[in-house]
N, C-alpha and C. Protein backbone atom coordinates (compact mmCIF):
# COMPACT_ATOMS: atom_id res chain seq x y z
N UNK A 1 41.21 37.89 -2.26
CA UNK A 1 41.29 38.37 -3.65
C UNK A 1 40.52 39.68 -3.75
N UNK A 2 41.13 40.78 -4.34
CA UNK A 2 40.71 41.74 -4.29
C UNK A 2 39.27 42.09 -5.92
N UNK A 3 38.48 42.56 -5.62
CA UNK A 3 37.65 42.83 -6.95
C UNK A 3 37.95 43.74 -7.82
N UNK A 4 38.81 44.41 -7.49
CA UNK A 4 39.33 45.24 -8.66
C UNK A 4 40.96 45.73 -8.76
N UNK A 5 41.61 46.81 -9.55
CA UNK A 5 42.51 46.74 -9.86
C UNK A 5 42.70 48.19 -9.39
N UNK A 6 43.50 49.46 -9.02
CA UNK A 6 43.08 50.28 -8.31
C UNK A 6 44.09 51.66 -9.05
N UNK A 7 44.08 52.58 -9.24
CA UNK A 7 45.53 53.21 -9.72
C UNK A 7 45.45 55.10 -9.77
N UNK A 8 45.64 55.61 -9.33
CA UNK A 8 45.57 57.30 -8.92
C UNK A 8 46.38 58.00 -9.79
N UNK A 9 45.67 58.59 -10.68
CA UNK A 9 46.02 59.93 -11.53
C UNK A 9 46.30 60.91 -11.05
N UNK A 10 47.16 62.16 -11.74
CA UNK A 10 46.72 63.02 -11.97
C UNK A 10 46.29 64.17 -12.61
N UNK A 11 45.69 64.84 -12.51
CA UNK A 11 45.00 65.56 -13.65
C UNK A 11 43.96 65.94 -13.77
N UNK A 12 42.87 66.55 -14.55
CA UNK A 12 41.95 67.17 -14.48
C UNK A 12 40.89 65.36 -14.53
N UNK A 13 39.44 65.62 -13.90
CA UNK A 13 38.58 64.23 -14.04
C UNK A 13 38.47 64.35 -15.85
N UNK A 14 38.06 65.42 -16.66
CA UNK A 14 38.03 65.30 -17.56
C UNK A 14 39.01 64.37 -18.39
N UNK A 15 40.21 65.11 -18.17
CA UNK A 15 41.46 63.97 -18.96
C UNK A 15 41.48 62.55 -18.59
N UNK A 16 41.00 62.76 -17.15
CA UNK A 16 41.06 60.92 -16.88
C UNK A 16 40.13 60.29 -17.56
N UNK A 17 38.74 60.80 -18.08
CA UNK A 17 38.15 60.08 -18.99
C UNK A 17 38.52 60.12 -20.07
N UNK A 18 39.01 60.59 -21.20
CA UNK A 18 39.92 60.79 -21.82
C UNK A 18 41.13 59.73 -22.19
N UNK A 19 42.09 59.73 -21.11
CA UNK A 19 42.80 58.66 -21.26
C UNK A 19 42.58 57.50 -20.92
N UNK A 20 41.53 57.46 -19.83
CA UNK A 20 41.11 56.07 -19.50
C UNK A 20 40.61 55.00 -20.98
N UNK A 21 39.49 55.81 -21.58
CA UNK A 21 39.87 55.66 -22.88
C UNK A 21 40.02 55.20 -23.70
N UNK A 22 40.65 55.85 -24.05
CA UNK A 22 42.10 55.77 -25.27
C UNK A 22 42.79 54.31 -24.74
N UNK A 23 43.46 54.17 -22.99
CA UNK A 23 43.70 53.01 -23.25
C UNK A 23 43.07 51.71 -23.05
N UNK A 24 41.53 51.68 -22.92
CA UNK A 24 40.74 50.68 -22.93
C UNK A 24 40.63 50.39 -24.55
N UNK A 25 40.62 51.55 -25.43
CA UNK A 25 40.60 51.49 -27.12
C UNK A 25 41.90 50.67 -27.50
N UNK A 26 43.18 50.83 -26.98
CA UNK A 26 44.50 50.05 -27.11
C UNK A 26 44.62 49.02 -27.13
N UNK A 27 43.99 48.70 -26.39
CA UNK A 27 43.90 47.19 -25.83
C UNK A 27 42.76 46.42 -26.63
N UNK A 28 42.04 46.99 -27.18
CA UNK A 28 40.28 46.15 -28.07
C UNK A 28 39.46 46.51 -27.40
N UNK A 29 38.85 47.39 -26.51
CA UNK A 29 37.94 47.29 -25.92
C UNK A 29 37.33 49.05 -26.19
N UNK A 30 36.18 48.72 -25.77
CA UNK A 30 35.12 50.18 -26.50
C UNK A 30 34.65 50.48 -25.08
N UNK A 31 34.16 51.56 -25.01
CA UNK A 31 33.18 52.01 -23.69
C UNK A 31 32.03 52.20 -24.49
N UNK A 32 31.32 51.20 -23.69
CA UNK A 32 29.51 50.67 -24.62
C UNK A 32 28.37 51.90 -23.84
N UNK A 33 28.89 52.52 -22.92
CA UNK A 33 27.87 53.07 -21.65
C UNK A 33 29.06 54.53 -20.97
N UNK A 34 28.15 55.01 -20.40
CA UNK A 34 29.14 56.50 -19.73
C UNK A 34 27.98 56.13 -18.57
N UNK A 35 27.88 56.37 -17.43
CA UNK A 35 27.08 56.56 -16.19
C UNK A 35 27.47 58.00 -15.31
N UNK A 36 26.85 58.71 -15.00
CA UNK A 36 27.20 60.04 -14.55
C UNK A 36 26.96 59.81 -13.18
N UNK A 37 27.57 59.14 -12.96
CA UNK A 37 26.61 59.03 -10.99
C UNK A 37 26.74 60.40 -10.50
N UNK A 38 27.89 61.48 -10.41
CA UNK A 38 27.55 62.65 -9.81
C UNK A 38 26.33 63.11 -9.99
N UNK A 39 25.87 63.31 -11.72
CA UNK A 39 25.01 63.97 -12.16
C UNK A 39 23.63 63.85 -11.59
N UNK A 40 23.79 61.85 -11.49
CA UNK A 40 22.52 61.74 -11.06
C UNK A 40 21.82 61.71 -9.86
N UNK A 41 22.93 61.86 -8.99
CA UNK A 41 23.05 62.30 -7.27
C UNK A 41 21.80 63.30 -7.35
N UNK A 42 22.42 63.97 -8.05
CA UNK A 42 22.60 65.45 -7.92
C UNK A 42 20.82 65.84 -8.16
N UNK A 43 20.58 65.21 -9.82
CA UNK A 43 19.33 65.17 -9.78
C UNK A 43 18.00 64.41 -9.18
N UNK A 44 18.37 63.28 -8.86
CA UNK A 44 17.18 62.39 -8.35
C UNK A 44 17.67 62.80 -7.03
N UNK A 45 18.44 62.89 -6.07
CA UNK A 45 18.54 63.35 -4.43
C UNK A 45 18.73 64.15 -4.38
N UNK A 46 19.08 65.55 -5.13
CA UNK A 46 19.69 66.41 -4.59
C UNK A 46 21.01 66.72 -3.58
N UNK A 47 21.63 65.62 -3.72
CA UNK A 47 23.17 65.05 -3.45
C UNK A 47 23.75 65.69 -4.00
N UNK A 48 25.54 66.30 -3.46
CA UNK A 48 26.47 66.59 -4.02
C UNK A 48 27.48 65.43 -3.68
N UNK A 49 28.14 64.52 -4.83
CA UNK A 49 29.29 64.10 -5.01
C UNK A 49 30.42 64.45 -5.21
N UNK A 50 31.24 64.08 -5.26
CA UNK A 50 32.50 64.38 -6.51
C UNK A 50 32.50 63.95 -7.56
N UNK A 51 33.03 64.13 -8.52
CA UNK A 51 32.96 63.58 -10.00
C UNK A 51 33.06 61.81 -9.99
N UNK A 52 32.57 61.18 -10.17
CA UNK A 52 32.28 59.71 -10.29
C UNK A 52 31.56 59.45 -11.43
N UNK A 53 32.25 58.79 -12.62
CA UNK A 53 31.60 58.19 -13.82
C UNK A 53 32.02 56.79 -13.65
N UNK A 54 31.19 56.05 -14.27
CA UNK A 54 31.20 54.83 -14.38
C UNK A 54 31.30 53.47 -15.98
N UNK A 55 32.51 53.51 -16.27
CA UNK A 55 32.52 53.98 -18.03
C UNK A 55 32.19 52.45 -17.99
N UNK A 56 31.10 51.91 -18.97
CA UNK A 56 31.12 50.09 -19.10
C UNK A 56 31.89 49.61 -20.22
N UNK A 57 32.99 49.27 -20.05
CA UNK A 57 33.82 48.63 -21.04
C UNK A 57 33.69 47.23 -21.91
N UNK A 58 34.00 47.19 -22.98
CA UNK A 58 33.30 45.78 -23.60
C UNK A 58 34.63 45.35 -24.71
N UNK A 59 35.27 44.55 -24.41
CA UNK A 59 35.53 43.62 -25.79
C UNK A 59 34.96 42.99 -26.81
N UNK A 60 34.43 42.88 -27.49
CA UNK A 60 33.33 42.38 -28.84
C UNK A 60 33.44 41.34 -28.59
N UNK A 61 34.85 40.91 -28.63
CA UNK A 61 35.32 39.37 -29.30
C UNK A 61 35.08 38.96 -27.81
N UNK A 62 35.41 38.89 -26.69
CA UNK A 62 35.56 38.41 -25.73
C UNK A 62 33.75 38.06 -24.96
N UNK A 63 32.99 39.53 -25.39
CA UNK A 63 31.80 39.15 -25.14
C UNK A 63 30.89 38.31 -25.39
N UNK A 64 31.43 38.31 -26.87
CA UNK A 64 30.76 37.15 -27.79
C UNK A 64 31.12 35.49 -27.23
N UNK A 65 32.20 35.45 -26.87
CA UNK A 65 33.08 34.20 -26.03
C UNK A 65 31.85 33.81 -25.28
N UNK A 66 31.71 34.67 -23.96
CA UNK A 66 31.01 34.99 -22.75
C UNK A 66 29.87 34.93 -22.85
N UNK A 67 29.24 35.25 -23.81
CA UNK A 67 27.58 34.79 -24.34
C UNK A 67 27.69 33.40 -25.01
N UNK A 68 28.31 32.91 -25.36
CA UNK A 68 28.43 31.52 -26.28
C UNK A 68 28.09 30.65 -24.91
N UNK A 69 29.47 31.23 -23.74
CA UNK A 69 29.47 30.03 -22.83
C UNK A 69 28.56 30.17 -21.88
N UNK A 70 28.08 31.38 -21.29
CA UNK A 70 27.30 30.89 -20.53
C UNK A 70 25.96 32.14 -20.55
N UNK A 71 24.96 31.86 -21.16
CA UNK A 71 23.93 32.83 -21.89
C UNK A 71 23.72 33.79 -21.11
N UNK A 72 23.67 33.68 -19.93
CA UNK A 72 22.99 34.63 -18.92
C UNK A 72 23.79 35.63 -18.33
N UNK A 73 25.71 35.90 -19.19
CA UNK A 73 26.42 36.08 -18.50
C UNK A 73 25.95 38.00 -18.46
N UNK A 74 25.28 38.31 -19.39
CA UNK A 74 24.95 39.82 -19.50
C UNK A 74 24.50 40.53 -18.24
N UNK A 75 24.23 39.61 -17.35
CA UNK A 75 23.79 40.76 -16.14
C UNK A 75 25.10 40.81 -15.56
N UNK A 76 26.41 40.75 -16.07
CA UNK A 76 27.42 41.26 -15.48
C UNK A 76 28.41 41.86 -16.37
N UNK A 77 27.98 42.32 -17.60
CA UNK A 77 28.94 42.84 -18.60
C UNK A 77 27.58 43.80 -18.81
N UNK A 78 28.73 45.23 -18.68
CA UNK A 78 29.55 44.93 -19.74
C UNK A 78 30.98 45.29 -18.32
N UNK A 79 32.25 45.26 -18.48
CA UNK A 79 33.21 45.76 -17.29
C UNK A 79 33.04 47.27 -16.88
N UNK A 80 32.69 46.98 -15.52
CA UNK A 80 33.18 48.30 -15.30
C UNK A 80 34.44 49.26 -14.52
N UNK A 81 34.58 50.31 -15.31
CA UNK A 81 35.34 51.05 -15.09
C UNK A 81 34.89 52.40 -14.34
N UNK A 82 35.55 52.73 -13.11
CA UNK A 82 35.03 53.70 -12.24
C UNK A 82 36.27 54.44 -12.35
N UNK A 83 35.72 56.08 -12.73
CA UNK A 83 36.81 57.15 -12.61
C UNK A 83 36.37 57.77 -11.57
N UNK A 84 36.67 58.21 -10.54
CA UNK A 84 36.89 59.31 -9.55
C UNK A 84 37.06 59.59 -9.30
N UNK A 85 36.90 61.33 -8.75
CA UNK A 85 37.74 62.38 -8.23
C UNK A 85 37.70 62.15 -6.22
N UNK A 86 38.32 61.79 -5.79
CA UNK A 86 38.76 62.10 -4.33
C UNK A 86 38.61 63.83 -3.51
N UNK A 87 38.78 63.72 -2.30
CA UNK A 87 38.49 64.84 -1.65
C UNK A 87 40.09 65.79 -2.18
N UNK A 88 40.96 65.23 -2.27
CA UNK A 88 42.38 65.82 -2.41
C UNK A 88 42.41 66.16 -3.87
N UNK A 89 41.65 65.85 -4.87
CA UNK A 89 41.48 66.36 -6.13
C UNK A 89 42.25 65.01 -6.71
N UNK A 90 42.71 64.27 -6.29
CA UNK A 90 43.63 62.76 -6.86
C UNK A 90 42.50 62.39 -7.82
N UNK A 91 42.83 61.60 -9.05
CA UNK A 91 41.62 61.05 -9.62
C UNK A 91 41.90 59.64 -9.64
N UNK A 92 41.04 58.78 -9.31
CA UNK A 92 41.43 57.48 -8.73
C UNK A 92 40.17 56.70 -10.04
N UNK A 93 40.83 55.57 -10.42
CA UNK A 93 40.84 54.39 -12.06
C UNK A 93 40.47 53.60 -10.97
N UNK A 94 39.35 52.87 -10.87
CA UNK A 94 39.25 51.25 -10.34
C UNK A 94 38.44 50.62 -11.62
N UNK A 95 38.90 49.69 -12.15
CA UNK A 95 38.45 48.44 -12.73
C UNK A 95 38.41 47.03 -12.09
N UNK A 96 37.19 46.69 -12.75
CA UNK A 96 36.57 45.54 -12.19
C UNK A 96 37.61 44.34 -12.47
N UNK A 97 37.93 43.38 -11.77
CA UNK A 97 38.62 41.86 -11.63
C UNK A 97 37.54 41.06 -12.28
N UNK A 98 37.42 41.03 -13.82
CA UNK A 98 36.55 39.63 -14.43
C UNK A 98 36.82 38.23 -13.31
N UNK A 99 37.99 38.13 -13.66
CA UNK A 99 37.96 36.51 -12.64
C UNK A 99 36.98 36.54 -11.07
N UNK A 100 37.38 37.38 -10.57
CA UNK A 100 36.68 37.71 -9.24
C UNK A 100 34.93 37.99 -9.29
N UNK A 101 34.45 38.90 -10.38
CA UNK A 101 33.39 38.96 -10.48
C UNK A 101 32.48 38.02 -11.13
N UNK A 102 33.42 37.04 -11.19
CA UNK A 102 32.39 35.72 -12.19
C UNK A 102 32.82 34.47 -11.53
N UNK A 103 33.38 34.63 -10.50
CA UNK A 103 34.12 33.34 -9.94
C UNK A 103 33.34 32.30 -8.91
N UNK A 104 31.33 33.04 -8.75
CA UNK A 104 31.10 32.22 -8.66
C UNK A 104 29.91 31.50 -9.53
N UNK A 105 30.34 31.56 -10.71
CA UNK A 105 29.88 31.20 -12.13
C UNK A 105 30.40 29.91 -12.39
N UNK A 106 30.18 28.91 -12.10
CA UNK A 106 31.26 27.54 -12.30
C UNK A 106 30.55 26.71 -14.21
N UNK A 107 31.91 27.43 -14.66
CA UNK A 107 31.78 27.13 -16.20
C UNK A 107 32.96 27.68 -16.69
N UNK A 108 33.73 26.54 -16.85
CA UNK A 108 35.17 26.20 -17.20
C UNK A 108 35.69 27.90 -18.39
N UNK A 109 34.48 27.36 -19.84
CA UNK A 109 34.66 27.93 -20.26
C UNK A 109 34.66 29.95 -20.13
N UNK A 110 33.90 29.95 -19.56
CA UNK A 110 33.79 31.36 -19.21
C UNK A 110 34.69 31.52 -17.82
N UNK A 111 35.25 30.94 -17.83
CA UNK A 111 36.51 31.58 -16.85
C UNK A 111 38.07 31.78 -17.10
N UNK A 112 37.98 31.38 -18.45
CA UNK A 112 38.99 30.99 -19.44
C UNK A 112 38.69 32.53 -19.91
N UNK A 113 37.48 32.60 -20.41
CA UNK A 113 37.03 34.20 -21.15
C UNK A 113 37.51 35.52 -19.75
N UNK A 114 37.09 34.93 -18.48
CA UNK A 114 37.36 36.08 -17.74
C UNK A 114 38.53 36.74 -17.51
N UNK A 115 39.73 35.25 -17.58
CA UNK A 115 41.07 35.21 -17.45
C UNK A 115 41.46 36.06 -18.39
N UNK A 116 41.73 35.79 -19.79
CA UNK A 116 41.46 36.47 -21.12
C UNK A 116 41.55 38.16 -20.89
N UNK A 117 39.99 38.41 -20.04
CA UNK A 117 39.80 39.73 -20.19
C UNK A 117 40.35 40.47 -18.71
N UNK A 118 40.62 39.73 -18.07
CA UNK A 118 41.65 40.11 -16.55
C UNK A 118 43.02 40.45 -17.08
N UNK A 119 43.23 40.06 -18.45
CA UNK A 119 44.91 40.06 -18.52
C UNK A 119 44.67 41.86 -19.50
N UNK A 120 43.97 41.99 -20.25
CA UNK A 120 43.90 42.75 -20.70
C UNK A 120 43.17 43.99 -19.85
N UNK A 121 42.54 43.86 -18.68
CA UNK A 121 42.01 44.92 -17.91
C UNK A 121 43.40 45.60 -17.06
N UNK A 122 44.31 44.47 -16.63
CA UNK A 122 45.64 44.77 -15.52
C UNK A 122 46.63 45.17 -16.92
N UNK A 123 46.63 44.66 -18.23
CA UNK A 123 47.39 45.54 -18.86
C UNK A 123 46.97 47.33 -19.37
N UNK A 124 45.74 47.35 -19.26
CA UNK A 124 44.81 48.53 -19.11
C UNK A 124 45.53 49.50 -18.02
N UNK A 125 45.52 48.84 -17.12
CA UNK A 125 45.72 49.36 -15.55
C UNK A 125 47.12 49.68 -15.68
N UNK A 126 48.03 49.00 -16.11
CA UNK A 126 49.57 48.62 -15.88
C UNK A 126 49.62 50.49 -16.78
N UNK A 127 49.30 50.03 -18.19
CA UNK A 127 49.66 51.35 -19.15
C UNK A 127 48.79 52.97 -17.95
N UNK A 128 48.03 52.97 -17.83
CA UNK A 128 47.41 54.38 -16.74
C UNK A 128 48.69 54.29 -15.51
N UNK A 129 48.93 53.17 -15.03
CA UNK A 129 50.14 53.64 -13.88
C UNK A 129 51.35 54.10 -14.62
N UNK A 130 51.89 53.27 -15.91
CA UNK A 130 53.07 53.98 -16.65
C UNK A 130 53.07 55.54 -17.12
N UNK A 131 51.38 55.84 -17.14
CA UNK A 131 51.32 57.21 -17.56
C UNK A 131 51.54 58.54 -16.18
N UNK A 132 51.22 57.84 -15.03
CA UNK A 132 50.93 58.88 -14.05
C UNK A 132 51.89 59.38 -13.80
């Protein structure tokens, strides 16, 4: 089973955050967090990356689920979403597999919630491949 969902743009990294988005907003879901990993390469090592953000995606309703069932589930939400630019300039979408990243969480209910938010992350994914 793979941990995430995988899908190659193209276009400027800017637009891919942008539309990435817009269709995480489509679907119910907000980006709670932005992470600049280039940026912070760059400053705490003095590293050069490629553009790599790390957007944390959140459903309200679904989180709220996910805290009901199993309290402690916050050290793994909020979802993340990784935009990155490749050496070929491709900009490559990986989102996280809820089911996979909680699967070894054994609590019926919160796997019901992960399922839930797996269907709506691969319809996330599905709409960015219809766009490319």
């Amino acid at each position: 089973m793979s941990y995430h969902f995988t899908i190659t743009l193209d276009g400027t990294f800017e637009a891919a955050i942008e539309t990435v988005t817009a269709a995480l907003k489509e679907k119910g879901m907000g980006v709670l967090s932005t992470i600049n990993v280039q940026n912070a390469m760059k400053e705490k090592l003095g590293e050069d990356i490629n553009p790599y953000t790390i957007l944390g995606a959140c459903s309200p309703s679904h989180a709220f689920k996910a805290i009901n069932a199993e309290n402690k589930i916050g050290v793994m939400l909020p979802c993340n979403v990784l935009v990155q630019q490749n050496d070929e300039g491709k900009i490559v979408v990986s989102i996280v597999d809820p089911v996979a990243s909680m699967s070894a969480i054994k609590n019926e209910a919160l796997g019901e919630v992960a399922m839930e938010v797996q269907q709506l992350l691969k319809d996330v994914a599905d709409s960015l491949g219809a766009a490319a």
